[in-house]
Structure formats: structure tokens, C-alpha cells
N, C-alpha and C. Protein backbone atom coordinates (compact mmCIF):
# COMPACT_ATOMS: atom_id res chain seq x y z
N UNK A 1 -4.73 -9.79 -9.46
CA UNK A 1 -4.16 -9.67 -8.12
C UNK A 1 -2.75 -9.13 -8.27
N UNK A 2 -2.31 -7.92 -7.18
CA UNK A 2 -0.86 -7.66 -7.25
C UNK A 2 -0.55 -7.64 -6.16
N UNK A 3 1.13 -8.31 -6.13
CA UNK A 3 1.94 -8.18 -4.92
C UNK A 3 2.35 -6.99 -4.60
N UNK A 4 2.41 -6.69 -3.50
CA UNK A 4 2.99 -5.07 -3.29
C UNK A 4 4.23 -5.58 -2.16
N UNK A 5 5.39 -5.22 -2.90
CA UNK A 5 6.21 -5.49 -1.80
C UNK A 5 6.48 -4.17 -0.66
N UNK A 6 6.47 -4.30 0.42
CA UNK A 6 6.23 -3.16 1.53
C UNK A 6 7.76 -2.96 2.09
N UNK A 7 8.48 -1.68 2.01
CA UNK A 7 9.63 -2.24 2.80
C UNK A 7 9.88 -0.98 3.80
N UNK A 8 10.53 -0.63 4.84
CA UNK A 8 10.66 0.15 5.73
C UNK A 8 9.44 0.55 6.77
N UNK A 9 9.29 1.30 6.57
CA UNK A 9 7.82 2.33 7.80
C UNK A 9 6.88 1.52 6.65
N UNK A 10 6.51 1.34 5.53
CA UNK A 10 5.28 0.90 5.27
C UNK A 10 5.33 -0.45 5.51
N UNK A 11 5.84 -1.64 5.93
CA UNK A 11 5.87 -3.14 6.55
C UNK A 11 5.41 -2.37 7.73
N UNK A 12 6.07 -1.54 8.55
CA UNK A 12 5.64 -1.36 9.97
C UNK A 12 4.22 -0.92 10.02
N UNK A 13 3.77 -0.10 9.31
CA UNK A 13 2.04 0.28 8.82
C UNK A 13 1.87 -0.43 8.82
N UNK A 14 1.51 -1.82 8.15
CA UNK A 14 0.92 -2.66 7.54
C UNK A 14 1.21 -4.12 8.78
N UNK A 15 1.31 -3.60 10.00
CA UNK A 15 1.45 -4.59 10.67
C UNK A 15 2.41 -5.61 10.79
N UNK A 16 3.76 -5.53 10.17
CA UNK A 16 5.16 -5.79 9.75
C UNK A 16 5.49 -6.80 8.88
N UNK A 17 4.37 -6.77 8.28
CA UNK A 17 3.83 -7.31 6.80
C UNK A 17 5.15 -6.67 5.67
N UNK A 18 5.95 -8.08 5.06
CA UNK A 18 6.74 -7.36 4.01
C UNK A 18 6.04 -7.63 2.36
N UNK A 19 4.90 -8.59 2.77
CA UNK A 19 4.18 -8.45 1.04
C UNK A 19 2.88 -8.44 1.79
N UNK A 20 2.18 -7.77 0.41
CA UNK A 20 1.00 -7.60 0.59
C UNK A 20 -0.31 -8.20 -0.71
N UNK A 21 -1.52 -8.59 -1.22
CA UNK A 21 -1.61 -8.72 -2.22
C UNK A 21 -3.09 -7.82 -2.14
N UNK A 22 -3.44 -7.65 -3.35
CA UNK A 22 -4.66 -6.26 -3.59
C UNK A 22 -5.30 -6.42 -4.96
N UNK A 23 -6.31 -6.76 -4.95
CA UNK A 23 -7.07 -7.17 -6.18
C UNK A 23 -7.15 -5.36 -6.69
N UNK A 24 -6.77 -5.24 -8.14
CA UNK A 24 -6.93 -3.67 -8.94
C UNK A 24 -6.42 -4.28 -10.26
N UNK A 25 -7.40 -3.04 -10.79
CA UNK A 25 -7.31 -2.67 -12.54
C UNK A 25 -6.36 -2.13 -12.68
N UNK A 26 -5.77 -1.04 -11.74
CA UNK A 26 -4.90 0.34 -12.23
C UNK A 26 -3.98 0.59 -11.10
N UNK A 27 -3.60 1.30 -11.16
CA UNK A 27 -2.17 2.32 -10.54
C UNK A 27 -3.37 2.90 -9.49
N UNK A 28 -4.27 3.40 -9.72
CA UNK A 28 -5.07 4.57 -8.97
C UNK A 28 -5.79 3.22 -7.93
N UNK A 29 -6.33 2.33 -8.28
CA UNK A 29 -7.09 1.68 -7.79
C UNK A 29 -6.30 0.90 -6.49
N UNK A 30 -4.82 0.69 -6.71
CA UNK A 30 -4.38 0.19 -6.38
C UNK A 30 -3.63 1.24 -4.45
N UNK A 31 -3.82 2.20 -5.42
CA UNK A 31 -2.75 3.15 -4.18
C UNK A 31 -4.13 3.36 -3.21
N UNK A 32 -5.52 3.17 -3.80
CA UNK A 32 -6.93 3.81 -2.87
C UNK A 32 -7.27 2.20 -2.14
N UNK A 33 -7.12 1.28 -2.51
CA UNK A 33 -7.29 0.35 -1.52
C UNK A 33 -6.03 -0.24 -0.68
N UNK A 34 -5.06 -0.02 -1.15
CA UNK A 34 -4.36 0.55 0.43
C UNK A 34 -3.88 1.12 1.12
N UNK A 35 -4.73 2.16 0.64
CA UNK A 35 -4.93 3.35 1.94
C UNK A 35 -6.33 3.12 2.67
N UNK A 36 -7.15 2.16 2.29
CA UNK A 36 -8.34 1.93 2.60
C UNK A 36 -7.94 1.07 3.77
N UNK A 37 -7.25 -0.14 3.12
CA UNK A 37 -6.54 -1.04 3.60
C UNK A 37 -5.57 -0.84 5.17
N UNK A 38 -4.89 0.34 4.53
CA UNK A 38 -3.63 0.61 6.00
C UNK A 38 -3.90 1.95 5.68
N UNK A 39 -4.91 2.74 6.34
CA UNK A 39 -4.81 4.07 6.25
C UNK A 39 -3.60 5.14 6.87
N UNK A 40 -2.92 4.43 7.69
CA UNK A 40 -1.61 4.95 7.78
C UNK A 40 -0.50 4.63 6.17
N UNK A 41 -0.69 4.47 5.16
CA UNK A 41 -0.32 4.76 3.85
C UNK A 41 -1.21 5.87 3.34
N UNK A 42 -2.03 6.30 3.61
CA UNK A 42 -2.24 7.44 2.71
C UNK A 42 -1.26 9.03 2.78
N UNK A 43 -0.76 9.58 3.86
CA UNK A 43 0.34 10.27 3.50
C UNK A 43 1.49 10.17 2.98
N UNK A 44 1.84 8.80 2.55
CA UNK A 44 2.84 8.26 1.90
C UNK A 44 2.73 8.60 0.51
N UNK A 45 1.15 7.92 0.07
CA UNK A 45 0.43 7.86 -1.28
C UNK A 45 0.50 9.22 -1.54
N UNK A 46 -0.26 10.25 -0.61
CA UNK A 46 -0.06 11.39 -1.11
C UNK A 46 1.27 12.17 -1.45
N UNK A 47 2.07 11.96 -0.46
CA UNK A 47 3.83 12.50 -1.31
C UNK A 47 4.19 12.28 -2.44
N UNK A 48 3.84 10.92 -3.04
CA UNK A 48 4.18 9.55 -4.09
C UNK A 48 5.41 8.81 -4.17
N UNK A 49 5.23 8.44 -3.26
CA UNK A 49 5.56 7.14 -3.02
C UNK A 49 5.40 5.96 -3.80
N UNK A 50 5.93 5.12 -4.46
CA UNK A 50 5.25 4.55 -5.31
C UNK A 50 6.09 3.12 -5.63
């Protein structure tokens, strides 16, 4: 399990949520379930954001 701490426009994505937690193996696994998750993060993910 990882904490993702969320801060600015992505807390506001995420429903103004400042942690988040996300079961992943990897870096990759991690950025695709939350964008799955808060699909308003996937243009973030895609810039890299990270």
C-alpha cells in the first residue's frame, strides 16, 4: 500500500482529499490507478508530474 500525498489542483481532483492510499507494485502501476481512480489526474500523469 502507498500514501500519495496530493497537494494543490490534485487534492481538488481528488475531491479535496490531501492523502490518498493505492495498493501497486511500481511507479507505472501506481500513476494508472489513479488516473483510473481520479481521471481528472491523467493530464497531470501525462506532463509528469510525479
Amino acid at each position: 500500500m502507498v500514501e500519495v500525498t496530493l497537494w494543490g489542483a490534485l487534492g481538488q481532483l481528488a475531491g479535496g482529499k490531501s492523502k490518498v492510499e493505492v495498493e501497486a507494485k511500481d511507479i507505472r502501476e501506481l500513476f494508472r490507478k489513479l488516473a483510473e481512480q481520479y481521471p481528472g489526474f491523467e493530464p497531470w500523469i501525462d506532463r509528469g508530474i510525479a
